[in-house]
PDB file of N, CA and C in Angstrom:
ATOM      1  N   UNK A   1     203.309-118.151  27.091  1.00  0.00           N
ATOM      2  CA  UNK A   1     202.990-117.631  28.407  1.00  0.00           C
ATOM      3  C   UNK A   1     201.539-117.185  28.402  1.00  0.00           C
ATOM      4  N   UNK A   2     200.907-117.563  29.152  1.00  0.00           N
ATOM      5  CA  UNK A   2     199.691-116.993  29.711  1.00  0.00           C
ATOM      6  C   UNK A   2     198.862-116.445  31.119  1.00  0.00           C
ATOM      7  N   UNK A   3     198.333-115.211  30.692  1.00  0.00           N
ATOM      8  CA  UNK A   3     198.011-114.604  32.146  1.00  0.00           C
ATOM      9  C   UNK A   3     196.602-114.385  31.989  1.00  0.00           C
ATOM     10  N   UNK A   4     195.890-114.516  33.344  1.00  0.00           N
ATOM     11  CA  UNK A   4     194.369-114.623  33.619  1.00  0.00           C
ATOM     12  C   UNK A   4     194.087-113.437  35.037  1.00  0.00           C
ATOM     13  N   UNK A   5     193.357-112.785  34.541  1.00  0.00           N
ATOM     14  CA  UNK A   5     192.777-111.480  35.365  1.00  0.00           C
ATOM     15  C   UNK A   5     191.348-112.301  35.770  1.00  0.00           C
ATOM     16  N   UNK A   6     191.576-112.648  37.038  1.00  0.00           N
ATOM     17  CA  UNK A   6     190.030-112.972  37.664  1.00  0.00           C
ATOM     18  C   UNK A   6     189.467-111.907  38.024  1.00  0.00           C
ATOM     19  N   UNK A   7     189.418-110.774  38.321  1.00  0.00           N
ATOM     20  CA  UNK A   7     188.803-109.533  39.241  1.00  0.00           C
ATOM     21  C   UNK A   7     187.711-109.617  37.543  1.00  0.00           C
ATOM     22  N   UNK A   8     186.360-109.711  39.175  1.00  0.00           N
ATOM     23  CA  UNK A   8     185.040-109.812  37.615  1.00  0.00           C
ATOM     24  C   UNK A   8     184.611-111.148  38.480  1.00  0.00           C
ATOM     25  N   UNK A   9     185.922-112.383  38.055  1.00  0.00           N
ATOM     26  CA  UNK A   9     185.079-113.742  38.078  1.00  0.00           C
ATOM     27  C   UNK A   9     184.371-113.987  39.186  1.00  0.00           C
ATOM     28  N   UNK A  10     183.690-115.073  39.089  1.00  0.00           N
ATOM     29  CA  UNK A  10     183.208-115.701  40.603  1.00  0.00           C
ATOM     30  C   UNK A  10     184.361-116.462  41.427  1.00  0.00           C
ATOM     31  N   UNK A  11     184.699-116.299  42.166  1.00  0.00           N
ATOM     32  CA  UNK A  11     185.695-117.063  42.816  1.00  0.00           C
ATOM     33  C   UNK A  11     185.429-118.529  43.198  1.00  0.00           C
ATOM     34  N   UNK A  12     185.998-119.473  43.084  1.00  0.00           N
ATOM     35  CA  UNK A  12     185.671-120.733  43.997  1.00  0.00           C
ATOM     36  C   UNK A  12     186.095-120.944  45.377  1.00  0.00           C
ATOM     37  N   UNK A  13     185.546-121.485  45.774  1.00  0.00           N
ATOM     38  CA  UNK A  13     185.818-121.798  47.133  1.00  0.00           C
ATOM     39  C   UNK A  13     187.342-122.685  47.217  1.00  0.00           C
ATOM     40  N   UNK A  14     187.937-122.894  48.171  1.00  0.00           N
ATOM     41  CA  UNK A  14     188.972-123.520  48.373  1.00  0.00           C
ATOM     42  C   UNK A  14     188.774-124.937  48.001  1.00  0.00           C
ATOM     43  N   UNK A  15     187.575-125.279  48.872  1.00  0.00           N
ATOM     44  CA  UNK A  15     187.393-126.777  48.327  1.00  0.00           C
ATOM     45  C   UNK A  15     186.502-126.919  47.348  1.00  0.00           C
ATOM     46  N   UNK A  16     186.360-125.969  46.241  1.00  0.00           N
ATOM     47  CA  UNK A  16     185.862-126.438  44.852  1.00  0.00           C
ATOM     48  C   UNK A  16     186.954-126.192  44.059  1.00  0.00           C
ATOM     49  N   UNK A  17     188.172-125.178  44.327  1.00  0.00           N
ATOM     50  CA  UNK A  17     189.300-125.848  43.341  1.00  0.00           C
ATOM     51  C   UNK A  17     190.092-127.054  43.719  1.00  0.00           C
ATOM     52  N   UNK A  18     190.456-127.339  45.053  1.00  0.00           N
ATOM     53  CA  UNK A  18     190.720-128.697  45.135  1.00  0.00           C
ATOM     54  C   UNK A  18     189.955-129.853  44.358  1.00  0.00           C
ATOM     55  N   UNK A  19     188.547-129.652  44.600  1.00  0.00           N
ATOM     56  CA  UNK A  19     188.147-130.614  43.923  1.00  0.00           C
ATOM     57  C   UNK A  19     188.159-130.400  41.929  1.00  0.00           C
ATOM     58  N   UNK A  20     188.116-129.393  41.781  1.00  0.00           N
ATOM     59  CA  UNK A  20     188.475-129.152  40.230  1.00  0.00           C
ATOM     60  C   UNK A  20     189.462-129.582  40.074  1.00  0.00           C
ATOM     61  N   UNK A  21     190.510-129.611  41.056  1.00  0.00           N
ATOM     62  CA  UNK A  21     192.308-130.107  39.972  1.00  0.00           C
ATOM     63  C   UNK A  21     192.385-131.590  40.113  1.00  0.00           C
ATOM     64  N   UNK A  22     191.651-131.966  41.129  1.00  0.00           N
ATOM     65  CA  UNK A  22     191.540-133.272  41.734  1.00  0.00           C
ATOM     66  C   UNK A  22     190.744-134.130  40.356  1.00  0.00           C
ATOM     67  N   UNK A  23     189.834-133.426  39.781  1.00  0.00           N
ATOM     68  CA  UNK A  23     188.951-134.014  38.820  1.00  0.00           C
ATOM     69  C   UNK A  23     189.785-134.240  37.522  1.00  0.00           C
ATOM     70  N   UNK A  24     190.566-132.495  37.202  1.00  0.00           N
ATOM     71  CA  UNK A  24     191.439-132.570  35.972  1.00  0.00           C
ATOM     72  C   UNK A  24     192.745-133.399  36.433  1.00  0.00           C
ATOM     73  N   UNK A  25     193.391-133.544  37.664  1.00  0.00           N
ATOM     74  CA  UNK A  25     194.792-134.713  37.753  1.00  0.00           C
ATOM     75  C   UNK A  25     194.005-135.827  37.430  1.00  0.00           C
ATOM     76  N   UNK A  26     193.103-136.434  37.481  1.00  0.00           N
ATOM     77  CA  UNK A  26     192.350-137.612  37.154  1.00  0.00           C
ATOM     78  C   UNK A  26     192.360-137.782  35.605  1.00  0.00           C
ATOM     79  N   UNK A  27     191.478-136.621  35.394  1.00  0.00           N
ATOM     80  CA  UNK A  27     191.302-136.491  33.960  1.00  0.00           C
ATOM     81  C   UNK A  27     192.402-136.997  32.328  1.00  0.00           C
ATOM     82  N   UNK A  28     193.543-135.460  33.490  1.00  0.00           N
ATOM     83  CA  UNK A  28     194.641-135.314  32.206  1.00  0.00           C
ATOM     84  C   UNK A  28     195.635-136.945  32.463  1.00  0.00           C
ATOM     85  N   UNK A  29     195.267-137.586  33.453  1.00  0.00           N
ATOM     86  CA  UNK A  29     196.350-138.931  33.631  1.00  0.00           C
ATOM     87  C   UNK A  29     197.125-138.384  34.244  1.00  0.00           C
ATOM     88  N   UNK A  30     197.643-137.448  35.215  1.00  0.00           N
ATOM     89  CA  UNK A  30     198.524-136.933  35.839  1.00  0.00           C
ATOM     90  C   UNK A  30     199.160-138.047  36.818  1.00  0.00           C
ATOM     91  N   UNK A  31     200.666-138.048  37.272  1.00  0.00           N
ATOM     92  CA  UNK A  31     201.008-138.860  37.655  1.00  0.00           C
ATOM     93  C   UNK A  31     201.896-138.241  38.805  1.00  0.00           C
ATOM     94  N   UNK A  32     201.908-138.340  40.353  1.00  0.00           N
ATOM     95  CA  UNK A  32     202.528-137.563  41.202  1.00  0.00           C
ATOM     96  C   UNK A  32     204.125-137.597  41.046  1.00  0.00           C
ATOM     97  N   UNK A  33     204.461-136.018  41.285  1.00  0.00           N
ATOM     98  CA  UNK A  33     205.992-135.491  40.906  1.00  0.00           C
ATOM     99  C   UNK A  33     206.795-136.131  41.828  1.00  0.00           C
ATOM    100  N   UNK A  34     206.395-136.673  43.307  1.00  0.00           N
ATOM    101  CA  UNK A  34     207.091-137.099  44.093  1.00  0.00           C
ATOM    102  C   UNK A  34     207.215-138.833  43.994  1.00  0.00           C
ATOM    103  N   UNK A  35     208.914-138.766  44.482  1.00  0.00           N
ATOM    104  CA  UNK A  35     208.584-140.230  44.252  1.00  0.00           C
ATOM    105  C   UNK A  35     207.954-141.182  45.679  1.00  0.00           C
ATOM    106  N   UNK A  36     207.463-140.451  46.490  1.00  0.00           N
ATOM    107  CA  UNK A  36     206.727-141.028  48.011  1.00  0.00           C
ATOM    108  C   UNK A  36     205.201-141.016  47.273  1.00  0.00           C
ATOM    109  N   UNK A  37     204.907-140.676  46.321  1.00  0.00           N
ATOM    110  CA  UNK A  37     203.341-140.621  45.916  1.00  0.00           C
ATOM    111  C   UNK A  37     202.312-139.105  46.300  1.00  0.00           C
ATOM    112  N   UNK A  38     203.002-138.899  47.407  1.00  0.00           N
ATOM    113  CA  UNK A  38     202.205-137.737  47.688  1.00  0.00           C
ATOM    114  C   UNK A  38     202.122-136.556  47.135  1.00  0.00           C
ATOM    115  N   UNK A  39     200.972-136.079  46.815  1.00  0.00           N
ATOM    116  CA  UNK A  39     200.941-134.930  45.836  1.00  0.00           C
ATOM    117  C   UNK A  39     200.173-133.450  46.848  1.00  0.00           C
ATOM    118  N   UNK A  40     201.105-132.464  46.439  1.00  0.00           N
ATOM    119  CA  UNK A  40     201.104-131.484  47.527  1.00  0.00           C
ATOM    120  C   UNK A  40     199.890-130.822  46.582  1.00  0.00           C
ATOM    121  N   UNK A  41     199.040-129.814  46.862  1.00  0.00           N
ATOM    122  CA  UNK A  41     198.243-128.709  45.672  1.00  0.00           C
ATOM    123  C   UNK A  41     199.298-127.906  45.196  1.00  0.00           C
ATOM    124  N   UNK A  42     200.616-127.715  45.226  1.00  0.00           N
ATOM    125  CA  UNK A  42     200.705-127.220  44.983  1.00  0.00           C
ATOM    126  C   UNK A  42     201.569-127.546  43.361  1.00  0.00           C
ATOM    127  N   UNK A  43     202.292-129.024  43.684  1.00  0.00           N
ATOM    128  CA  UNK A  43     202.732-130.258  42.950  1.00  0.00           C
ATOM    129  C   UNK A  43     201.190-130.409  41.689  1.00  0.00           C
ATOM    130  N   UNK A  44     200.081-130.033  42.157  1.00  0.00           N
ATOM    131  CA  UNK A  44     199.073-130.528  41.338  1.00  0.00           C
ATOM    132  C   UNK A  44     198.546-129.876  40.560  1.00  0.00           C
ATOM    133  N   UNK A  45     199.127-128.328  40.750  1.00  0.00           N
ATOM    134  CA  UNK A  45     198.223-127.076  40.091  1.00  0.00           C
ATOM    135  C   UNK A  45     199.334-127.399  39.084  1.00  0.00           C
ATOM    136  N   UNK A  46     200.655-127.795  39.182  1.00  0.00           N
ATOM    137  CA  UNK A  46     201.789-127.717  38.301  1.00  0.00           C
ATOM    138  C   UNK A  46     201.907-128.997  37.267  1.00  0.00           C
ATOM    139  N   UNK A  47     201.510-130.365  37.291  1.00  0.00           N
ATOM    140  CA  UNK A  47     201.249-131.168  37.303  1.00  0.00           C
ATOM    141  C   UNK A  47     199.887-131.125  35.844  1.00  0.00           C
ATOM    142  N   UNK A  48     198.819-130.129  36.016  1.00  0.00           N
ATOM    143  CA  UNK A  48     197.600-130.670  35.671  1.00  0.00           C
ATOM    144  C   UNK A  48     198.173-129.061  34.530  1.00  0.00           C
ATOM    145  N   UNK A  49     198.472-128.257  35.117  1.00  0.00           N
ATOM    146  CA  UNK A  49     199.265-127.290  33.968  1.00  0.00           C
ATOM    147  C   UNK A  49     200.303-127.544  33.093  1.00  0.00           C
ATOM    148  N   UNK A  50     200.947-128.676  33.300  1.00  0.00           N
ATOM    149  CA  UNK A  50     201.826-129.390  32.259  1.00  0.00           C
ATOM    150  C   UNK A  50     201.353-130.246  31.417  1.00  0.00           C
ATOM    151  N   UNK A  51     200.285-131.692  32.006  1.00  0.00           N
ATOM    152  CA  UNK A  51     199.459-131.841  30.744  1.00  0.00           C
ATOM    153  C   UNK A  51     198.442-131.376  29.822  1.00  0.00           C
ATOM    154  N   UNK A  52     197.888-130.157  30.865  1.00  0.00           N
ATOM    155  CA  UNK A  52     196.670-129.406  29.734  1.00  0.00           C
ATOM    156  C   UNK A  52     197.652-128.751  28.458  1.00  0.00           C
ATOM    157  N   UNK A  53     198.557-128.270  28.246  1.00  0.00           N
ATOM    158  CA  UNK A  53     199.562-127.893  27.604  1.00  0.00           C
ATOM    159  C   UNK A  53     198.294-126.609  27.036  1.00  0.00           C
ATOM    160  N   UNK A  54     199.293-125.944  25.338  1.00  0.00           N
ATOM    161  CA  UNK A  54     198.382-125.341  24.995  1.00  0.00           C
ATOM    162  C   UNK A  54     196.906-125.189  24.640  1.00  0.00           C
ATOM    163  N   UNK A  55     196.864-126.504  24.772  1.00  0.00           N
ATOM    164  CA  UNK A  55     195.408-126.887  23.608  1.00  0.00           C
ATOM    165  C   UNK A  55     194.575-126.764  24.627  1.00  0.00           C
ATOM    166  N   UNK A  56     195.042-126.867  25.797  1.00  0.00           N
ATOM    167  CA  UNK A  56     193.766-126.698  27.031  1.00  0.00           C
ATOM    168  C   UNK A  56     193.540-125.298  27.168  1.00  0.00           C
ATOM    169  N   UNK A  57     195.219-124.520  27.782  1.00  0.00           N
ATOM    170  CA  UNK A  57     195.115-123.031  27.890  1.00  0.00           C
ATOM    171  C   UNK A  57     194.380-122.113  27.133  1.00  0.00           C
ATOM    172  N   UNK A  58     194.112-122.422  25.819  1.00  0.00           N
ATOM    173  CA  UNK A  58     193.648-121.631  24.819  1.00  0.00           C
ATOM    174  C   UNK A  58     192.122-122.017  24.894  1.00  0.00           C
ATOM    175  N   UNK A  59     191.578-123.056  25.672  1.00  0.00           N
ATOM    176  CA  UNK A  59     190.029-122.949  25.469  1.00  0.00           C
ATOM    177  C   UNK A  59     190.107-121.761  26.934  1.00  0.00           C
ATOM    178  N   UNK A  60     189.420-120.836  26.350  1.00  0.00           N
ATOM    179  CA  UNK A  60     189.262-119.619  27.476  1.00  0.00           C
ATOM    180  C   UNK A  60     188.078-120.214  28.636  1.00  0.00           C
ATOM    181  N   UNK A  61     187.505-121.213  28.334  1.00  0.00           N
ATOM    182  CA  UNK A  61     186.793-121.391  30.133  1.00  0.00           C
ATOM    183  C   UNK A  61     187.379-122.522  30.616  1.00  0.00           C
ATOM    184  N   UNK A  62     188.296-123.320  30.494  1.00  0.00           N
ATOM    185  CA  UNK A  62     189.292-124.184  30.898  1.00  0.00           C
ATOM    186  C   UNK A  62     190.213-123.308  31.435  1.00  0.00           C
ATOM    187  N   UNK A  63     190.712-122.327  30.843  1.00  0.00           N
ATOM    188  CA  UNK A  63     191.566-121.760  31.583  1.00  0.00           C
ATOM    189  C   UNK A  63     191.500-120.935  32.435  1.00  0.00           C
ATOM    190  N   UNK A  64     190.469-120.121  32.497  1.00  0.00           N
ATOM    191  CA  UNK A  64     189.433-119.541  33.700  1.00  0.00           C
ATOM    192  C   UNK A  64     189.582-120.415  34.498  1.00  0.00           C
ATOM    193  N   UNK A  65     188.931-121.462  34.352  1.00  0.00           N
ATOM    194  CA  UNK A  65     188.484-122.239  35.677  1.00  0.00           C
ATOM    195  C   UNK A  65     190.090-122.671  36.127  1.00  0.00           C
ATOM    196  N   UNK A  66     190.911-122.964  35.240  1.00  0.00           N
ATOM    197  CA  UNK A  66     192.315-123.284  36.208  1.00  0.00           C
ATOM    198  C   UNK A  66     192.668-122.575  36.686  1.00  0.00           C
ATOM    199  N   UNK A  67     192.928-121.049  36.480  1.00  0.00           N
ATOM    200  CA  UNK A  67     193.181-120.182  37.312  1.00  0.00           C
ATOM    201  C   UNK A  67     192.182-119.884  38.615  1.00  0.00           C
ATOM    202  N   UNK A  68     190.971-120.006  37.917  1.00  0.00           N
ATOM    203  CA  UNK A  68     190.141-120.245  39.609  1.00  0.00           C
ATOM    204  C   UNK A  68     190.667-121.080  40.568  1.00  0.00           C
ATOM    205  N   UNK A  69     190.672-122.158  39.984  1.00  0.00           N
ATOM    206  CA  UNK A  69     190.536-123.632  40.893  1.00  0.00           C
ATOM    207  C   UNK A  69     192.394-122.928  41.906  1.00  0.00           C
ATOM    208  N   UNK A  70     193.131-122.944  41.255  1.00  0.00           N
ATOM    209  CA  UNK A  70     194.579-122.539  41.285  1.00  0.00           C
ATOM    210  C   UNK A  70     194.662-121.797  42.577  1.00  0.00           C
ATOM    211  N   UNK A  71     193.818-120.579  42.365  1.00  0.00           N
ATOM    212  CA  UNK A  71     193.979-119.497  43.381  1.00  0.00           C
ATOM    213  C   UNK A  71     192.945-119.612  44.728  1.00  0.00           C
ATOM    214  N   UNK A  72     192.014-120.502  44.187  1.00  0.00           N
ATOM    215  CA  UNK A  72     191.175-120.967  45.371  1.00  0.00           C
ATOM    216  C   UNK A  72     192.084-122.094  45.985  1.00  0.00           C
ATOM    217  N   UNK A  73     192.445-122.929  45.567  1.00  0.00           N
ATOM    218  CA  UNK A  73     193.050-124.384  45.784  1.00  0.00           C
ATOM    219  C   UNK A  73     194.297-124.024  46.970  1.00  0.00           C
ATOM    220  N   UNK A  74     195.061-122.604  46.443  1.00  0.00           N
ATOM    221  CA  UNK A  74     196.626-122.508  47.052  1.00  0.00           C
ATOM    222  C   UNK A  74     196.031-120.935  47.881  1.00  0.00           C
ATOM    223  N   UNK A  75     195.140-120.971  48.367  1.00  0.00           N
ATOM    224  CA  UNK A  75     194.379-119.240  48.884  1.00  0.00           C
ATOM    225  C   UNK A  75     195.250-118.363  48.838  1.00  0.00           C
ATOM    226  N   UNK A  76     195.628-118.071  47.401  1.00  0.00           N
ATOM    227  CA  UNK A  76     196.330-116.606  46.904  1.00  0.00           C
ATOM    228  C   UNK A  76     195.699-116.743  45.960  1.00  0.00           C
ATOM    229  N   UNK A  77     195.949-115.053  45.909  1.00  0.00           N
ATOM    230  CA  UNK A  77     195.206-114.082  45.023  1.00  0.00           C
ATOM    231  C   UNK A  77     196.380-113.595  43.646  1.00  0.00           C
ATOM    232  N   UNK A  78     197.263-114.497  43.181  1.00  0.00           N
ATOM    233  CA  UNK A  78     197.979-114.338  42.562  1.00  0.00           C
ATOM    234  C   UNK A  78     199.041-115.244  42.325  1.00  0.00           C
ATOM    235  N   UNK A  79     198.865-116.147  41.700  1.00  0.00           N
ATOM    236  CA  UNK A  79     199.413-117.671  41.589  1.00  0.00           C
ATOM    237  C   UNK A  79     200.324-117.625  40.060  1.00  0.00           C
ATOM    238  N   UNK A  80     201.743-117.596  39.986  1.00  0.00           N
ATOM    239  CA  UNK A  80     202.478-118.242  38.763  1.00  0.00           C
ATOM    240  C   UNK A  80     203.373-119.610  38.888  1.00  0.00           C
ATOM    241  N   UNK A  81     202.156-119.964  37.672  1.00  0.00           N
ATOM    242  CA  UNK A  81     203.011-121.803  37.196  1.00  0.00           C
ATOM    243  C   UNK A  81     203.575-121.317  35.978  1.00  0.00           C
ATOM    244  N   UNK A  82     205.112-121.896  36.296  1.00  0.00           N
ATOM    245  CA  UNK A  82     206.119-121.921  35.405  1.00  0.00           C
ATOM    246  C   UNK A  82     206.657-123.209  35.090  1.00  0.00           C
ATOM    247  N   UNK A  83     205.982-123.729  34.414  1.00  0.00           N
ATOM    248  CA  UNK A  83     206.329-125.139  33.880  1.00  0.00           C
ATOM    249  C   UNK A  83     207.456-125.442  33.399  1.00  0.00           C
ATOM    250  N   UNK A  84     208.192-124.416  32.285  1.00  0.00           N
ATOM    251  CA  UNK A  84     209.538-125.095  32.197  1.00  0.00           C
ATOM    252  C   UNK A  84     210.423-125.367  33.004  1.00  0.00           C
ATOM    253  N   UNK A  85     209.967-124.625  33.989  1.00  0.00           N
ATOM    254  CA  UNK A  85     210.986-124.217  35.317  1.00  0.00           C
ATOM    255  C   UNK A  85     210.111-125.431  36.269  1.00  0.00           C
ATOM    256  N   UNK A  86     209.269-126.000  36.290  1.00  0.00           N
ATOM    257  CA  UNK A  86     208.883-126.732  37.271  1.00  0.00           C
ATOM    258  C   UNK A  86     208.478-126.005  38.286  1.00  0.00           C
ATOM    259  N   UNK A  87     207.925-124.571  38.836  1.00  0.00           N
ATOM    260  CA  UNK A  87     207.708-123.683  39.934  1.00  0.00           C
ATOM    261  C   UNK A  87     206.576-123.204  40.077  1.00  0.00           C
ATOM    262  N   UNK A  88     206.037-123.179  40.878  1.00  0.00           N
ATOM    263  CA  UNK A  88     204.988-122.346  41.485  1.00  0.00           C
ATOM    264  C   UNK A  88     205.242-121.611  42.908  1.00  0.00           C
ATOM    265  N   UNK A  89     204.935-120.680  42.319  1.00  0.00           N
ATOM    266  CA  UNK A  89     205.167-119.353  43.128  1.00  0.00           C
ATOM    267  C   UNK A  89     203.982-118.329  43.343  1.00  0.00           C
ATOM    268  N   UNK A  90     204.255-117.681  44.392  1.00  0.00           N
ATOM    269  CA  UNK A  90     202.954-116.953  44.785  1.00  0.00           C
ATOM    270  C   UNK A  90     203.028-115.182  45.095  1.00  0.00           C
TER     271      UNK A  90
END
C-alpha cells in the first residue's frame, strides 16, 4: 500500500494529468478495461497503476507525479486506487 501527501507539491492542471496518464497508458502498454474500447480517466488512473506495479511506485518522482496527474486528471483532492479490488474511489 502506498500513500502520497501532495500539500507542498505543485499541482497540475487537469489537462496536464490527463495528458501524463495518457503518456504513461501509452508507455506502460496499457490496454482498455472495457470491452467497447473506451477508457474512462478514471479506468486509466487504475489501469496505468496496475502496470507501474511496485517498481514504479517506489521511484518517489514517478509516484509524485501519479498522484499529481491522478488528482488533477479526476479534480479531487483525494484519490484511492485499489488495484486488487479494481476501484477507484474518491
Amino acid at each position: 500500500e502506498f500513500r502520497f501527501d501532495l500539500e507542498g507539491q505543485e499541482p497540475m492542471t487537469h489537462e496536464g494529468g490527463r495528458r501524463w496518464l495518457d503518456d504513461q497508458f501509452t508507455a506502460l502498454d496499457c490496454e482498455p478495461l472495457r470491452a467497447s474500447g473506451k477508457v474512462l480517466l478514471a479506468d486509466k488512473v487504475l489501469t496505468v497503476a496496475l502496470a507501474a506495479g511496485t517498481a514504479l511506485f517506489n521511484d518517489p518522482v514517478w509516484s509524485r507525479d501519479f498522484a499529481r496527474a491522478a488528482s488533477a486528471a479526476l479534480a479531487k483532492p483525494v484519490v484511492r486506487v485499489d488495484v486488487p479490488a479494481m476501484a477507484v474511489s474518491f
